[in-house]
PDB file of N, CA and C in Angstrom:
ATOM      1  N   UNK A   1     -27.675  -6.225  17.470  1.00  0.00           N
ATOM      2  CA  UNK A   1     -26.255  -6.460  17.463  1.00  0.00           C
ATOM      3  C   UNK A   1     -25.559  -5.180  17.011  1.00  0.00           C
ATOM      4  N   UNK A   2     -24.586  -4.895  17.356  1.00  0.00           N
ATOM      5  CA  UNK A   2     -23.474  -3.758  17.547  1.00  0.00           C
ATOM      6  C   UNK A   2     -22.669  -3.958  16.090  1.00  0.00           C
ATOM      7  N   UNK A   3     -23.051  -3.241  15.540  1.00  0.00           N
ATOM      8  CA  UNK A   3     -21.805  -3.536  13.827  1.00  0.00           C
ATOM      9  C   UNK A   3     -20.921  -2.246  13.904  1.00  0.00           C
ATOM     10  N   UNK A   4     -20.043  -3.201  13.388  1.00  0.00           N
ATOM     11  CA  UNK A   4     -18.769  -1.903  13.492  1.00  0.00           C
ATOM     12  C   UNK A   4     -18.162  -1.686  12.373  1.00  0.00           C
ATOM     13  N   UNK A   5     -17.660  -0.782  11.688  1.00  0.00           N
ATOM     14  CA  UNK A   5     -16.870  -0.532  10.387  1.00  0.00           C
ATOM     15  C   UNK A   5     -15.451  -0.032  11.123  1.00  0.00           C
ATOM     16  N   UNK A   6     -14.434  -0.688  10.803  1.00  0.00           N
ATOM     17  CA  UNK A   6     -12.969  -0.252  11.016  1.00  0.00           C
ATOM     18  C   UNK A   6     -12.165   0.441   9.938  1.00  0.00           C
ATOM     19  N   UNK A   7     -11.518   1.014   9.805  1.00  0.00           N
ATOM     20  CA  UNK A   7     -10.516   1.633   8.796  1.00  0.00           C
ATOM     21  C   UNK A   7     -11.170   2.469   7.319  1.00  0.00           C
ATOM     22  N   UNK A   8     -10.908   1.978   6.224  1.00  0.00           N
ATOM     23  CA  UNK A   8     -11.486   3.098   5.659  1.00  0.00           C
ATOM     24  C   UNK A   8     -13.029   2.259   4.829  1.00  0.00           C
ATOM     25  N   UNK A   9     -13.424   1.477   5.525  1.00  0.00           N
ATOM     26  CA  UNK A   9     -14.761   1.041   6.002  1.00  0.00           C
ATOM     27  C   UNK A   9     -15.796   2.242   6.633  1.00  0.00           C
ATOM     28  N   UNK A  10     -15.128   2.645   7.756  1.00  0.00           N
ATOM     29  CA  UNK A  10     -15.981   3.474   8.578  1.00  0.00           C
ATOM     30  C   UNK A  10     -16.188   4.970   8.138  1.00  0.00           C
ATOM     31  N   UNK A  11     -15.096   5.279   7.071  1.00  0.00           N
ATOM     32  CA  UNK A  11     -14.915   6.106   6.349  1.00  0.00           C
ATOM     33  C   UNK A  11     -16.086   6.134   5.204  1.00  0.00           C
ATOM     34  N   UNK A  12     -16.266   4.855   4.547  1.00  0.00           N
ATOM     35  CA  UNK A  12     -17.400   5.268   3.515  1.00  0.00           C
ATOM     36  C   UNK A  12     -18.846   4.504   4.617  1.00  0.00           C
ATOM     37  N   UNK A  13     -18.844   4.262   5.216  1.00  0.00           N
ATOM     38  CA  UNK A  13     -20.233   3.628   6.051  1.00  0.00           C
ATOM     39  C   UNK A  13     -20.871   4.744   7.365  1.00  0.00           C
ATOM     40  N   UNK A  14     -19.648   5.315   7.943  1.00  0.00           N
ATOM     41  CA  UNK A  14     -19.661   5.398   9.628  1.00  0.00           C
ATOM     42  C   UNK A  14     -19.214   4.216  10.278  1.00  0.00           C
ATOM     43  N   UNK A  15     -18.927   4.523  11.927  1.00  0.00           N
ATOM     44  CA  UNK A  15     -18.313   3.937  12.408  1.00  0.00           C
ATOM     45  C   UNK A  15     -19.333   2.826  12.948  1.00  0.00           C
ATOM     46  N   UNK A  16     -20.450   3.041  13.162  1.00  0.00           N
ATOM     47  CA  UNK A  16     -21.294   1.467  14.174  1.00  0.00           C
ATOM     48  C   UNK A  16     -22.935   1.685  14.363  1.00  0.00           C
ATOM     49  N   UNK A  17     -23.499   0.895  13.818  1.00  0.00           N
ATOM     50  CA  UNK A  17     -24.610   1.125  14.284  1.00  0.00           C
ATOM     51  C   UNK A  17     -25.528  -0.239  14.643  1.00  0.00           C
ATOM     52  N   UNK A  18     -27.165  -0.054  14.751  1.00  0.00           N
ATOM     53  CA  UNK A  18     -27.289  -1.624  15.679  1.00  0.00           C
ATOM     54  C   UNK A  18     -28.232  -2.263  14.318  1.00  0.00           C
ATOM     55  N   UNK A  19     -28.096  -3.637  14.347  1.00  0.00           N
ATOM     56  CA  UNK A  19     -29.231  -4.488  13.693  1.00  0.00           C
ATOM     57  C   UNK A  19     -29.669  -5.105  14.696  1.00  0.00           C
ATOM     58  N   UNK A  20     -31.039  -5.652  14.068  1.00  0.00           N
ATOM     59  CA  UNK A  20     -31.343  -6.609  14.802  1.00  0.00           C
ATOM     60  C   UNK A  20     -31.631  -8.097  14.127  1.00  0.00           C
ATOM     61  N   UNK A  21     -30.726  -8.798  14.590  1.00  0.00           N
ATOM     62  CA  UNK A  21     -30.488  -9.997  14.757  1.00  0.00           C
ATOM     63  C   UNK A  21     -30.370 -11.155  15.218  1.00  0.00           C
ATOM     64  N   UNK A  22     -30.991 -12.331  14.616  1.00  0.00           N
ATOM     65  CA  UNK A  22     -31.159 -13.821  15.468  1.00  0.00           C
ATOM     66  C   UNK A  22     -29.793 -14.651  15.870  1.00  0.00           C
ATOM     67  N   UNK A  23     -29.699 -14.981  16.949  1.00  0.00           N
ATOM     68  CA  UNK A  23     -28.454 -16.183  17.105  1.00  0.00           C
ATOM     69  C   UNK A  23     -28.675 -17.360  15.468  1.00  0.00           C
ATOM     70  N   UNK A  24     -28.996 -17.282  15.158  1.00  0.00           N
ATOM     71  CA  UNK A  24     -29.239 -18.210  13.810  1.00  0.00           C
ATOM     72  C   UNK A  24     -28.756 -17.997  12.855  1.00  0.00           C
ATOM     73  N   UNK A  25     -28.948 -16.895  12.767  1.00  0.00           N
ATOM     74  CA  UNK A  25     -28.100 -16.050  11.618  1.00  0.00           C
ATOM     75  C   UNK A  25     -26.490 -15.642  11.563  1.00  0.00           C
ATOM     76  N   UNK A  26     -26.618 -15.631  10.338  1.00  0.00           N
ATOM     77  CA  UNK A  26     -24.886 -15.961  10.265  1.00  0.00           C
ATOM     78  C   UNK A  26     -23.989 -14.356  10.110  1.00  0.00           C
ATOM     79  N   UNK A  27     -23.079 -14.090   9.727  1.00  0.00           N
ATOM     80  CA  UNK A  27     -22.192 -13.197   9.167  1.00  0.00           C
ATOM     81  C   UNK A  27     -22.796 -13.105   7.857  1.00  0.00           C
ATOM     82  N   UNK A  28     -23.071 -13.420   6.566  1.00  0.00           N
ATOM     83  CA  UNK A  28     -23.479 -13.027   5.608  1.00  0.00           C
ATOM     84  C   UNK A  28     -25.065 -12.651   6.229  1.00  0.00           C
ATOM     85  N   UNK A  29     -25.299 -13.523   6.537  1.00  0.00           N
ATOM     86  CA  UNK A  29     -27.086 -12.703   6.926  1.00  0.00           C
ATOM     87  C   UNK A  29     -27.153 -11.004   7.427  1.00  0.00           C
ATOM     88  N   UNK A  30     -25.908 -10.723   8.204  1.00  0.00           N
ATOM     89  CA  UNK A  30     -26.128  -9.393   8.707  1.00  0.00           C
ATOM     90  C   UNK A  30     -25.657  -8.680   7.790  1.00  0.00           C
ATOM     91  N   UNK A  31     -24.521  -8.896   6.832  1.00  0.00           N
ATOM     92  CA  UNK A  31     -24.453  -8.676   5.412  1.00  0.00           C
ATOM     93  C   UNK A  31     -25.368  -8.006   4.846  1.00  0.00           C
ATOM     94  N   UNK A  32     -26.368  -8.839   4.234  1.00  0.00           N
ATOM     95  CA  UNK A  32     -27.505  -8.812   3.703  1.00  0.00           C
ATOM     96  C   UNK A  32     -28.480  -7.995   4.271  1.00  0.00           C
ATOM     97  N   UNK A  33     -28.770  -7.238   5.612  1.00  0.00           N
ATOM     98  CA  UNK A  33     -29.021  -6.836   6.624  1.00  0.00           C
ATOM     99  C   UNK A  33     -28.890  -5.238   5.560  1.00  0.00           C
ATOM    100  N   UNK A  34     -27.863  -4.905   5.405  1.00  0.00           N
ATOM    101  CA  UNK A  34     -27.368  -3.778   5.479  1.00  0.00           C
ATOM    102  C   UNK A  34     -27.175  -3.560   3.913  1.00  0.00           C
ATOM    103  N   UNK A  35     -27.249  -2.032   3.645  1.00  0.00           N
ATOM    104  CA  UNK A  35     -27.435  -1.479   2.022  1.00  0.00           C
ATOM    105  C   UNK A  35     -27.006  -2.630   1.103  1.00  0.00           C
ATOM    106  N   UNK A  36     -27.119  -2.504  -0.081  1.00  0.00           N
ATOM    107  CA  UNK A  36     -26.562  -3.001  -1.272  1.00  0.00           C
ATOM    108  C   UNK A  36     -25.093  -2.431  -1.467  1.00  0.00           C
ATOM    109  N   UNK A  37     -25.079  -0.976  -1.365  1.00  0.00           N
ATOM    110  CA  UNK A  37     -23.756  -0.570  -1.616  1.00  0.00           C
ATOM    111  C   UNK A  37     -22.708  -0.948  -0.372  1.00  0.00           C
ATOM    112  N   UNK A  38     -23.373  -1.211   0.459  1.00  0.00           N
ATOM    113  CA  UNK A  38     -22.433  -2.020   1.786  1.00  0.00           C
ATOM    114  C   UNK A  38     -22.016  -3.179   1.558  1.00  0.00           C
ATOM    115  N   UNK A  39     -23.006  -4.311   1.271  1.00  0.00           N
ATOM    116  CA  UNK A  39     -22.708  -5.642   1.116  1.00  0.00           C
ATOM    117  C   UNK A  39     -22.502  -5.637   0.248  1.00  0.00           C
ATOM    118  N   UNK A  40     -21.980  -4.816  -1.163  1.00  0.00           N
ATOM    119  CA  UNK A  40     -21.162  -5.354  -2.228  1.00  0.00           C
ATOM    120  C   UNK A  40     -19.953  -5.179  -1.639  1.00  0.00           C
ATOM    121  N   UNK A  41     -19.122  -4.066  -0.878  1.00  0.00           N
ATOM    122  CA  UNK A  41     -18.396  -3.808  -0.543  1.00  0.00           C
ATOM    123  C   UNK A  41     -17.688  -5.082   0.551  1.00  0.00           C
ATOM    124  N   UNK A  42     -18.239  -5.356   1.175  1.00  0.00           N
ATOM    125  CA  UNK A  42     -18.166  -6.000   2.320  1.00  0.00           C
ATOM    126  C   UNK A  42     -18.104  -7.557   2.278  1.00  0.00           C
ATOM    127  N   UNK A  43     -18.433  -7.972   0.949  1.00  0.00           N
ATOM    128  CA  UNK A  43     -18.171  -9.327   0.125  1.00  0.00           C
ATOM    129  C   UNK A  43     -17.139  -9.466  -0.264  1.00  0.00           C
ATOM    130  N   UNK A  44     -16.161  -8.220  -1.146  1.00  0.00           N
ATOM    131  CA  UNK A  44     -15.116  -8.138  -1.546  1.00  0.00           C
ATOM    132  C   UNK A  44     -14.158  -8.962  -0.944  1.00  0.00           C
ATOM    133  N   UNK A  45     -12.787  -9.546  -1.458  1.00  0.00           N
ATOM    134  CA  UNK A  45     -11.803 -10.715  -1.525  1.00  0.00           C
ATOM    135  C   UNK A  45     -10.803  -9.513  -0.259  1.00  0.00           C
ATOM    136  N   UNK A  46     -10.358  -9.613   0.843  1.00  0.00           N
ATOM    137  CA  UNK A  46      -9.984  -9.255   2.055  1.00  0.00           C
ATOM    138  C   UNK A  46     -10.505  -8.450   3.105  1.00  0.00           C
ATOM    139  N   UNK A  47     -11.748  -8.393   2.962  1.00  0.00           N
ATOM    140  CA  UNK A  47     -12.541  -8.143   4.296  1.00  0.00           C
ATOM    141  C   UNK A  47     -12.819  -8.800   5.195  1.00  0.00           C
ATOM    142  N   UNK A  48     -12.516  -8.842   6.350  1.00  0.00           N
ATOM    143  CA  UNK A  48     -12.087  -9.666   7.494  1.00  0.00           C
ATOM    144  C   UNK A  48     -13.702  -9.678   8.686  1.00  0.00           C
ATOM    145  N   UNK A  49     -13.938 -10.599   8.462  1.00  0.00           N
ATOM    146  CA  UNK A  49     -15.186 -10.232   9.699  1.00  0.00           C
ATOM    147  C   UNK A  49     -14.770 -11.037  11.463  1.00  0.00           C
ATOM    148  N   UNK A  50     -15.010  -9.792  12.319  1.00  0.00           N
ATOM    149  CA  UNK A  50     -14.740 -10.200  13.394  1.00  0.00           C
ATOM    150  C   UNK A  50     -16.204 -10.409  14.190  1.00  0.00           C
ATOM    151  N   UNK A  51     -15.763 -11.248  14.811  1.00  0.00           N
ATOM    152  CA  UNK A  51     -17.549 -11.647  16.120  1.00  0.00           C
ATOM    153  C   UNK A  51     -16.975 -11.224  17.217  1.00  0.00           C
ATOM    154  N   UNK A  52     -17.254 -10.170  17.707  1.00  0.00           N
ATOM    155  CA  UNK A  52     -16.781 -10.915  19.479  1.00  0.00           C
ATOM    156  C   UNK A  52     -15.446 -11.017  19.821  1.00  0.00           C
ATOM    157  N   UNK A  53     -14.401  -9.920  19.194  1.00  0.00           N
ATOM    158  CA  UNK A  53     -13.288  -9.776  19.113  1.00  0.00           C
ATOM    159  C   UNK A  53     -12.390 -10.820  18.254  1.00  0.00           C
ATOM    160  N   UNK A  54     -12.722 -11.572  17.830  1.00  0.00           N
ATOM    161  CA  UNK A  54     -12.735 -13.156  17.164  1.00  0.00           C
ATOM    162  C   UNK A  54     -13.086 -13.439  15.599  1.00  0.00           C
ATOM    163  N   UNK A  55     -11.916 -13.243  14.841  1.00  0.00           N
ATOM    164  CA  UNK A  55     -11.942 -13.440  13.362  1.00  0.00           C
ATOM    165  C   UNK A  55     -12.686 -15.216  13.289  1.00  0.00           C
ATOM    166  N   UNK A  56     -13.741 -15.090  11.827  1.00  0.00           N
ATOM    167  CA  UNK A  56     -14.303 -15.251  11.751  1.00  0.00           C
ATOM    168  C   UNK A  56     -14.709 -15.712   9.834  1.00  0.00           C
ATOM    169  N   UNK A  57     -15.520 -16.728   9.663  1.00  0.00           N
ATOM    170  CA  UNK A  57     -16.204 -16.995   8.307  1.00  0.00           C
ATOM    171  C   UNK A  57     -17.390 -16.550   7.789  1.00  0.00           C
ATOM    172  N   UNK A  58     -18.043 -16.198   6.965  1.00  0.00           N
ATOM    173  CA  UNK A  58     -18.949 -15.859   6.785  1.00  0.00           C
ATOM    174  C   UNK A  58     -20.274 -16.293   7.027  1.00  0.00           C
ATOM    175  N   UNK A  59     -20.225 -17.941   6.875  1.00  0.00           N
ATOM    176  CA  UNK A  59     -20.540 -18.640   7.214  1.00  0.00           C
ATOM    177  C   UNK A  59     -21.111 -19.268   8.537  1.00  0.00           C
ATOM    178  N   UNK A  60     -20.626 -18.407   9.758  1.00  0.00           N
ATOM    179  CA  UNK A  60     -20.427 -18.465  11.085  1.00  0.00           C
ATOM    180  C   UNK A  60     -21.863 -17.782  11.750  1.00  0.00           C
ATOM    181  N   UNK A  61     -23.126 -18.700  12.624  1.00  0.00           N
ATOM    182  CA  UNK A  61     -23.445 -18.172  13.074  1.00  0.00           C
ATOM    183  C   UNK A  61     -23.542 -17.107  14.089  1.00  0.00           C
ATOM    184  N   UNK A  62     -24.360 -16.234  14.322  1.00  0.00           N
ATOM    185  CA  UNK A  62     -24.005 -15.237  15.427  1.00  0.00           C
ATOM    186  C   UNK A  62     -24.536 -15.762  16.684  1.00  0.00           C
ATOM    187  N   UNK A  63     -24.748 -16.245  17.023  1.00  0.00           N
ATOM    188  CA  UNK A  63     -24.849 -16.945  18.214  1.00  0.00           C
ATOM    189  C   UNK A  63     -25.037 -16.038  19.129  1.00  0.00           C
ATOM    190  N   UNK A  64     -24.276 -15.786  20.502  1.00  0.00           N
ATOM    191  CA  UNK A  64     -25.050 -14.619  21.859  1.00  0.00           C
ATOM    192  C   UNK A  64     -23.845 -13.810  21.625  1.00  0.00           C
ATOM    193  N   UNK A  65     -23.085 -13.797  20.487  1.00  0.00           N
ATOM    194  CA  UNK A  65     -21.939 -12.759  20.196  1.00  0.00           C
ATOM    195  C   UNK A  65     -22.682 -11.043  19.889  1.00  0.00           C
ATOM    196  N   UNK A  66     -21.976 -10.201  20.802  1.00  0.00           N
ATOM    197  CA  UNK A  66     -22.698  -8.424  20.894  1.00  0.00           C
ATOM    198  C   UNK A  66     -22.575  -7.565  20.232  1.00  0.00           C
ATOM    199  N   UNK A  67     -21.137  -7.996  19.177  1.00  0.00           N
ATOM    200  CA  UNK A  67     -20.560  -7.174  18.289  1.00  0.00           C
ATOM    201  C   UNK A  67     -19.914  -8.006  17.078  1.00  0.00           C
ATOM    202  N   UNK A  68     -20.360  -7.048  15.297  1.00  0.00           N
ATOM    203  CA  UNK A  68     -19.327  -7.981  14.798  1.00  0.00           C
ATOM    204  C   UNK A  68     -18.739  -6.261  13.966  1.00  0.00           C
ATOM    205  N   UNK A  69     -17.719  -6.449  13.989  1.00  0.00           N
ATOM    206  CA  UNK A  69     -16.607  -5.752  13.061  1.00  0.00           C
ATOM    207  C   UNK A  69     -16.367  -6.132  11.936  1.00  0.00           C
ATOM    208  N   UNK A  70     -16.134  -5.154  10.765  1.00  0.00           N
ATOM    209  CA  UNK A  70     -15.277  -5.645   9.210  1.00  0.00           C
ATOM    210  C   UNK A  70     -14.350  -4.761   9.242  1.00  0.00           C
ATOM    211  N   UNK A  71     -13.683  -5.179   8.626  1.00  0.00           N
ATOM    212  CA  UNK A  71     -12.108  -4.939   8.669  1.00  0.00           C
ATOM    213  C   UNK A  71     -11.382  -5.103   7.453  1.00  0.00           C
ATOM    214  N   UNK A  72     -11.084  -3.358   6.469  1.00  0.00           N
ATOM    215  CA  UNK A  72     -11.074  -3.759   4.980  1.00  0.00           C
ATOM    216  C   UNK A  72      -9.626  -4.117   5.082  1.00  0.00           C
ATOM    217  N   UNK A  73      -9.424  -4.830   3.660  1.00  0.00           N
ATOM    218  CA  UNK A  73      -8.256  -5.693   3.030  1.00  0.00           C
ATOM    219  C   UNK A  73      -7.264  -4.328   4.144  1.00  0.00           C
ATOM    220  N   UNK A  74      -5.987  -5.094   4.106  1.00  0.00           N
ATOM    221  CA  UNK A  74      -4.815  -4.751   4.563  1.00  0.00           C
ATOM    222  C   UNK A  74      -3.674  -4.386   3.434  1.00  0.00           C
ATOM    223  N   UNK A  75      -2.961  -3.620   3.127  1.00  0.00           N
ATOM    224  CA  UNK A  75      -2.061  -3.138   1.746  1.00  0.00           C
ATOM    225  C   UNK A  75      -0.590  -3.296   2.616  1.00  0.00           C
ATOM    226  N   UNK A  76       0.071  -3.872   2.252  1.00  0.00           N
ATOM    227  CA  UNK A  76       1.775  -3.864   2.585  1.00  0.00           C
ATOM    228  C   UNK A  76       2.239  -2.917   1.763  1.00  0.00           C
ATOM    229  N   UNK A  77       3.298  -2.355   2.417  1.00  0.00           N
ATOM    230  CA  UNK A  77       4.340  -1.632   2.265  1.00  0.00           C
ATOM    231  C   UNK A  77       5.764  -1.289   2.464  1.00  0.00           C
TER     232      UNK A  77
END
């Protein structure tokens, strides 16, 4: 599967690289997948996970979805 880091995500990660992963497995599983210093990050309270262009729970298996994106918190101004 295709992981993507958006904004200043991709900044401390890079922008995408591949796991490999079961339709069974969820959004936290690919989480878990990836460094410690990632998935602490990536747990954090407004990180947005997308599947498949398609916001998303953590909770959410990956099913035959090709790509998932995170997407850090958003800041108003």
């Amino acid at each position: 599967m295709r992981i993507i880091f958006l904004g200043r995500l991709a900044d401390q990660f890079g922008h995408e690289r591949q796991l490999d992963l079961t339709p069974e497995q969820t959004v936290t599983d690919a989480i878990s997948a990836l460094s410690d210093d990632e998935a602490h990050i990536l747990t954090t309270p407004g990180v947005s996970y997308v599947l498949d262009h398609q916001m998303v729970a953590s909770d959410m298996a990956l099913g035959d979805a090709k790509e998932l994106a995170f997407l850090p918190p958003v800041s108003g101004g």
